[in-house]
Every structure is written in C-alpha cells, then in structure tokens.
Protein backbone atom coordinates (compact mmCIF):
# COMPACT_ATOMS: atom_id res chain seq x y z
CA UNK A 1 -9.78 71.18 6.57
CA UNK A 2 -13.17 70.61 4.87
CA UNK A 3 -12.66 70.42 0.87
CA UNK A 4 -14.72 70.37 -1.82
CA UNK A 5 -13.45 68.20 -5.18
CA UNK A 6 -15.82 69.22 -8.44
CA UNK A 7 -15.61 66.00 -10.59
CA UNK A 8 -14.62 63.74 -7.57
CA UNK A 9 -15.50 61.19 -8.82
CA UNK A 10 -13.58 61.22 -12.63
CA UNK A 11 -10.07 60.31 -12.74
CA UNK A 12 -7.98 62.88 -10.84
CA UNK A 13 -10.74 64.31 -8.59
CA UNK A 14 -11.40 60.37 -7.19
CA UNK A 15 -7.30 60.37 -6.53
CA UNK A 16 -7.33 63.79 -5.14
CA UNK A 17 -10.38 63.06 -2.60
CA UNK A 18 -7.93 59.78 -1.48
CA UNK A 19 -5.03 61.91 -1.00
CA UNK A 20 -7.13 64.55 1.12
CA UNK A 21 -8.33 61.63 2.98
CA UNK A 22 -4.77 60.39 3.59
CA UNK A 23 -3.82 63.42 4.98
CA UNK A 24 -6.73 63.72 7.09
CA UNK A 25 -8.56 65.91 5.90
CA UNK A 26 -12.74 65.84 5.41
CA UNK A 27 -12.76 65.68 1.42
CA UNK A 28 -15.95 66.10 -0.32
CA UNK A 29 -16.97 64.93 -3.56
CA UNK A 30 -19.00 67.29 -5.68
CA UNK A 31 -20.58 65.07 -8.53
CA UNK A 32 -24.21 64.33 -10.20
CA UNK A 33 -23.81 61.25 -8.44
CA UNK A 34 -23.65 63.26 -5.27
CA UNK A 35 -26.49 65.65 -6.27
CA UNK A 36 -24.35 67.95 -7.27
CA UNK A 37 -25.56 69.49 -11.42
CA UNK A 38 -22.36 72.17 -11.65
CA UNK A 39 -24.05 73.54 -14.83
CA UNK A 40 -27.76 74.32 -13.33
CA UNK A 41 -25.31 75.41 -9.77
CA UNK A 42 -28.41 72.60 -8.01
CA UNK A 43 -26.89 71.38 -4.84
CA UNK A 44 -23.89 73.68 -4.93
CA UNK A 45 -24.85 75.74 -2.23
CA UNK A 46 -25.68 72.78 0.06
CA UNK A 47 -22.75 71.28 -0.56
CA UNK A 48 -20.36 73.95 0.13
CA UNK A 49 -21.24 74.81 3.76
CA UNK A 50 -18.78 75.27 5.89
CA UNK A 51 -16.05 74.36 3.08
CA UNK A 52 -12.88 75.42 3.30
CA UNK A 53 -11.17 75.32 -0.13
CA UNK A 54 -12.57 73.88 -3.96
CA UNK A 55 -10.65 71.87 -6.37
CA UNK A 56 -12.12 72.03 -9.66
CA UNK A 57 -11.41 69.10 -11.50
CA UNK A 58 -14.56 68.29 -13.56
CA UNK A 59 -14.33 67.96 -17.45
CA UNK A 60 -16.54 67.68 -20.73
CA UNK A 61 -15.74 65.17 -23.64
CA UNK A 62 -15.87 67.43 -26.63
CA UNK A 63 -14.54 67.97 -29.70
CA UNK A 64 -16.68 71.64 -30.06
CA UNK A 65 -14.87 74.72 -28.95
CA UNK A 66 -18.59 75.95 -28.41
CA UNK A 67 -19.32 73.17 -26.11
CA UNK A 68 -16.03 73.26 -24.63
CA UNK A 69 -16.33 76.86 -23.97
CA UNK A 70 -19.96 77.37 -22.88
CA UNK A 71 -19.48 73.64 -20.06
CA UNK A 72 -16.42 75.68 -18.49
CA UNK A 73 -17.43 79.16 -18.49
CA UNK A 74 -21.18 77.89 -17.10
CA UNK A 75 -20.16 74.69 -14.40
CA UNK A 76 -17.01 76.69 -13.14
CA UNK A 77 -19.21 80.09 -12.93
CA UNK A 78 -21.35 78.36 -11.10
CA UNK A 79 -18.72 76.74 -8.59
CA UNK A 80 -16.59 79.88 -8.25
CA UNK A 81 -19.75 82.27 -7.23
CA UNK A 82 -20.93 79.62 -5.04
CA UNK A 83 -17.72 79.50 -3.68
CA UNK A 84 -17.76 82.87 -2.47
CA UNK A 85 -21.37 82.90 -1.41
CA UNK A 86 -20.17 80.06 1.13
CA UNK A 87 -17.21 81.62 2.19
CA UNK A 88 -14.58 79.69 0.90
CA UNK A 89 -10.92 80.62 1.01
CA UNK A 90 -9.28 79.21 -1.94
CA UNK A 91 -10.50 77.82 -5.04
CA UNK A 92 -7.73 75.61 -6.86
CA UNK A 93 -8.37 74.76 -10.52
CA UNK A 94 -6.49 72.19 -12.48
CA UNK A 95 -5.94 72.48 -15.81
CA UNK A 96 -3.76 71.69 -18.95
CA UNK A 97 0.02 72.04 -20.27
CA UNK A 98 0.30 74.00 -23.26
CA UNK A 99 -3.25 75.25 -24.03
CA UNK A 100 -2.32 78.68 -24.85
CA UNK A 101 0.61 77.24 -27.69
CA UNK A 102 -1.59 74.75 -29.25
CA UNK A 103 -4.85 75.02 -31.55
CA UNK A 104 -7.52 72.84 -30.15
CA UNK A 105 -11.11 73.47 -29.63
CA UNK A 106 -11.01 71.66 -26.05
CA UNK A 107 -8.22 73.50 -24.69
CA UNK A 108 -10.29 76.98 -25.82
CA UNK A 109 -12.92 75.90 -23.09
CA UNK A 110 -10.01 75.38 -20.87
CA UNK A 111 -8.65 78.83 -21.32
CA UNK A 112 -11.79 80.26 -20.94
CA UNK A 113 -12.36 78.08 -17.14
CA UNK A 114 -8.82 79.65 -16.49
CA UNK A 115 -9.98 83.39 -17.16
CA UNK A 116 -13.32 82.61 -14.91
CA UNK A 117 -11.07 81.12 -12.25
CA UNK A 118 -8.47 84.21 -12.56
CA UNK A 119 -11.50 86.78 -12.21
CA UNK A 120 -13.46 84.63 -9.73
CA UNK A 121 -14.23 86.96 -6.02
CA UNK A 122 -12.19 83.70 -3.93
CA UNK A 123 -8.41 83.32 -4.20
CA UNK A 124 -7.14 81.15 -6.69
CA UNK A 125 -4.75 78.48 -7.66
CA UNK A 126 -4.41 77.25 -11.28
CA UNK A 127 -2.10 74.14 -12.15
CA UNK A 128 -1.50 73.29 -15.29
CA UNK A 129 -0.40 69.33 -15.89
CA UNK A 130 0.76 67.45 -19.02
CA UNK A 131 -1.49 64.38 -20.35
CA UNK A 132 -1.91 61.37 -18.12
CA UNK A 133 -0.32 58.04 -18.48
CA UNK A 134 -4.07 57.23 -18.98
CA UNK A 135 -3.95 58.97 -22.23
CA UNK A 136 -2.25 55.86 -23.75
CA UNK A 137 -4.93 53.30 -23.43
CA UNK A 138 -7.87 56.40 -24.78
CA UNK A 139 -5.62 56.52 -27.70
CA UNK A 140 -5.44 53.08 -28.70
CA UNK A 141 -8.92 52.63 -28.26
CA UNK A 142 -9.80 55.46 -30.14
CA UNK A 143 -6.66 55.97 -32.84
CA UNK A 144 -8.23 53.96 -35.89
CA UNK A 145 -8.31 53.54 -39.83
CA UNK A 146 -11.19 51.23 -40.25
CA UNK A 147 -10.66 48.15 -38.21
CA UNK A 148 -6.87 49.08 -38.13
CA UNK A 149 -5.19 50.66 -34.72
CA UNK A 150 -2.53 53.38 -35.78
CA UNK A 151 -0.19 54.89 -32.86
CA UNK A 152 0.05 58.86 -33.25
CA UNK A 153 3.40 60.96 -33.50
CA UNK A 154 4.06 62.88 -30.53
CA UNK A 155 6.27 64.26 -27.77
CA UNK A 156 4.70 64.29 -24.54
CA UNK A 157 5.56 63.94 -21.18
CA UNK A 158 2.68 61.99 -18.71
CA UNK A 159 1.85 61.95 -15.32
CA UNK A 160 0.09 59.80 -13.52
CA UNK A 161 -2.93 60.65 -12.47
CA UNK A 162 -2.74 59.53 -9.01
CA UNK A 163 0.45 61.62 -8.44
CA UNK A 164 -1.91 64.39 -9.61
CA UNK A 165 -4.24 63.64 -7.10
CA UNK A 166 -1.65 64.34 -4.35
CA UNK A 167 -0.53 67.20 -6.00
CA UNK A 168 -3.70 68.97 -5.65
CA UNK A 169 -4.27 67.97 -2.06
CA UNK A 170 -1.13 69.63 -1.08
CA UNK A 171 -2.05 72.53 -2.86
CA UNK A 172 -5.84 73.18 -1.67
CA UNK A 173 -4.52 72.41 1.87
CA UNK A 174 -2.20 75.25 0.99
CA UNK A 175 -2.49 79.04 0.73
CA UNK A 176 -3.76 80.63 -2.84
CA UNK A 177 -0.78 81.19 -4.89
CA UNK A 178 -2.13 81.90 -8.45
CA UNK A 179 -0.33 80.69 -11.05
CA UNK A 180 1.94 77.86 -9.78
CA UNK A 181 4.82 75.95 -12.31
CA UNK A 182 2.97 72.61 -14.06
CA UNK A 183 3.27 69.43 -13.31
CA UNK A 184 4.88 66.90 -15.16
CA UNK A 185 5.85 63.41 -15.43
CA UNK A 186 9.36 62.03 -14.56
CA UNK A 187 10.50 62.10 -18.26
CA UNK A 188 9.32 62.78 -22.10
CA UNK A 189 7.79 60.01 -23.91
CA UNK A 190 6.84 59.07 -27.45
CA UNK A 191 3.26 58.89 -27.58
CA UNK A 192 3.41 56.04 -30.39
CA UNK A 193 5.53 54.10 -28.21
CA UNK A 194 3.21 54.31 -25.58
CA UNK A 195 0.02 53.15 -27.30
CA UNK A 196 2.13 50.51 -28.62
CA UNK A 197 3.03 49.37 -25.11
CA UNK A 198 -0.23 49.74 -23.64
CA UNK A 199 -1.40 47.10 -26.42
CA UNK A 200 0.84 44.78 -25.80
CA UNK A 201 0.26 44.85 -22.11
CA UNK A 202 -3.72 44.80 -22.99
CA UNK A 203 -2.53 41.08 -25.00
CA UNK A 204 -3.06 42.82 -28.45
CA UNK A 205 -0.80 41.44 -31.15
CA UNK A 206 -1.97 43.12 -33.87
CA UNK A 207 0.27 45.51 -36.04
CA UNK A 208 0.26 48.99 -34.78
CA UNK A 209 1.81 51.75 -37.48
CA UNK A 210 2.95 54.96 -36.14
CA UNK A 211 1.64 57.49 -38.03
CA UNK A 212 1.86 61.66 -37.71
CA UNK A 213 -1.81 62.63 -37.83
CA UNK A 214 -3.08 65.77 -39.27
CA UNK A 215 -4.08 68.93 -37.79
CA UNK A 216 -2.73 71.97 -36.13
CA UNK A 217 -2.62 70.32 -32.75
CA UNK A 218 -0.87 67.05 -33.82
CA UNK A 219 1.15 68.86 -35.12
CA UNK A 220 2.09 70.57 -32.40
CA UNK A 221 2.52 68.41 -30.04
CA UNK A 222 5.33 66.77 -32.33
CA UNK A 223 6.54 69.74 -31.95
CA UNK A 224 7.03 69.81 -28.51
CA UNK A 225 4.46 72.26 -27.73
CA UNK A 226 2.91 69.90 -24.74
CA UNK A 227 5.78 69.59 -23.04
CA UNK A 228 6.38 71.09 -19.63
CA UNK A 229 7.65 74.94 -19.54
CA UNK A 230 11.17 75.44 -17.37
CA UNK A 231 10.98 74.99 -13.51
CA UNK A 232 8.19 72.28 -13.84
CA UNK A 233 7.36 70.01 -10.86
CA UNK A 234 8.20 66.51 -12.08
CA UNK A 235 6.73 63.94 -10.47
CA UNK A 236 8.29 60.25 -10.04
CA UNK A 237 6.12 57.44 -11.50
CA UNK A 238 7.43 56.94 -15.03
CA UNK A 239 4.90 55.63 -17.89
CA UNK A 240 6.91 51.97 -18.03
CA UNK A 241 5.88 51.92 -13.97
CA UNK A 242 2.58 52.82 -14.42
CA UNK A 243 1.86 50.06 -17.25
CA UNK A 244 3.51 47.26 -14.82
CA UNK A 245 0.82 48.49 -12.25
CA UNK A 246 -2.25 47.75 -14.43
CA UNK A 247 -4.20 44.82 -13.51
C-alpha cells in the first residue's frame, strides 16, 4: 500500500514511516521539509496521488487554545479534503488519552482535529495514546523555579513512541474502524520519578523536588485522569527499558 504520514518527520510520524517501511509498504512523508505546508493545503494534492490511506500525526507547540484550535481545525481540514479529492480510503488520526476529562488549552485543539476527522468525507480511524516515554526528558528540561529543576506530581502511563509508530502502521494498513481502544504503555508510572530518572541517566546530580503543580490539568492528571480507559492496548516497552536504550 502507498501511505501518506502528515508530520513524518516529528517523533511518531518518523517511527510510523519505519514501521510502514518494515512491512513493506511505500510510506510517504508529508512535511515542510518535503514541500508539504498542511496549513496553506500547498503540495497536498501532489503528494497524495495515488495514496492509499493518511496518518495524521503532525502537531503545534502551544500553550493557546486559539492556536491550538485554529492549527488543527485548518492543517487537518486541509489533509482530510485533500484526502478525498485524491481518493483515499482511510484517513487514521492519532491523538491523545484523556482530552475530553482534562482542562487544557492544547488538548481543545485536539478535540477539535478529532471532530474534523469524525466529519471528514474519507473513513476514519482515531487512536487515542497516553504521553510518551519522551515526555520525561521535555519535562525536566522545561519543569523549573529559577535555576532550580522541580519533578511534577502525576499518574501517567507512557508509551514509547516507537511502539506507537507500529501501532499506526498496522492500523492504516488496516480497514477504517472509527474509534479504536487507546494505546498505552506496559504499566502506570509516577511522572516525578521519571524526570528524576531521566536526570540521572542525562549525569545530572543536582537535587530534584517533587512538587504538585498548579492548575486544573495537573491536577488532573494526579488524579488519574490520563490514564488509559478499560480494554486499552498496552504495549510492552516499559519506561525503565526505554531509559537503558538512550544513548
């Protein structure tokens, strides 16, 4: 099969084009880097001859439920009616754990992508996965009070984002199923634990508090509200793997 992967270049979309690969089939990456804008739609139509099915796995770092909202409704608009101008057969979209139990201004664009995808003309697939193992390290880098790292309260449950990747390639190569369970990691984590880990293995020795952060989605997600629902697809590389892995 020909397939298209929107962000395949980012973190999941480069695993997923590998795992299409590996399974032989003709995976295309759909990037700017490729000549590919999703939110002008230049290139799309090019690039989606003869395609077969789209996985949409391109993303936005914002904190703006404007932003959020007007990247996803616009670049996956513009990929879904493409989509069906070409032909295509099945448009898989990947997106989030828990984004319709927690308050967060990202995940608002990300319900919005889902109700473009669910009312697209092409049959659809939407997976929702928990946090990647990935999520760790961003958190570290970016958890701070002054020059201080903190490690934030939580209960999550990551996946790594190459088991991801193979996740969606079965899937596109698959028929449209609509809603399909989420995917998780192997088991639930502490999030503080984690950061703390991921510095250690990084060779920072500094002191690393764990602290419960404000705000309705912290808040939240100490709550549990991240977590995979019942009947989730877990997959096998745990967090403690994943770290020994790192270069």
């Amino acid at each position: 099969m020909r397939i298209a992967v929107a962000g395949g270049t980012g973190v999941v979309g480069s695993r997923t084009v590998e795992a299409l690969r590996a399974e032989g089939h003709d995976a295309v990456a759909l990037s700017r880097r490729t000549g590919v804008d999703l939110t002008t739609g230049a290139g799309l139509d090019a690039a989606l001859d003869g395609v077969d099915a789209v996985v949409d796995t391109a993303n936005i770092s914002t904190l703006s439920a404007g932003a959020a909202i007007g990247f996803f409704e616009t670049a996956t608009g513009n990929l879904v009616a493409a989509a069906a101008r070409a032909g295509v057969r099945h448009v898989l979209l990947l997106s989030i754990v828990g984004i319709d139990r927690m308050p967060y201004d990202y995940y608002a664009g990300k319900l919005a992508q889902e109700r473009v995808v669910e009312t697209a003309a092409v049959p659809w697939t939407i997976l929702r996965a928990t946090q990647f193992h990935e999520f760790a390290g961003q958190l570290f880098d970016r958890a701070k009070l002054g020059p201080l790292h903190v490690a934030p309260r939580a209960r999550v449950q990551p996946v790594a984002a190459r088991d991801v990747g193979r996740h969606l390639a079965t899937l596109a190569a698959g028929a449209p199923q609509g809603r399909v369970p989420d995917l998780a990691g192997p088991r639930e984590e502490a999030m503080d634990e984690m950061v703390k880990a991921f510095a250690r293995h990084t060779g920072h020795r500094g002191w690393i508090p764990s602290v419960s952060l404000p705000g309705a989605q912290m808040k939240a997600m100490r709550a549990g509200l991240a977590l995979p629902a019942p009947g989730a697809v877990l997959a096998t590389q745990t967090f403690s793997d994943w770290l020994r892995e790192l270069a």
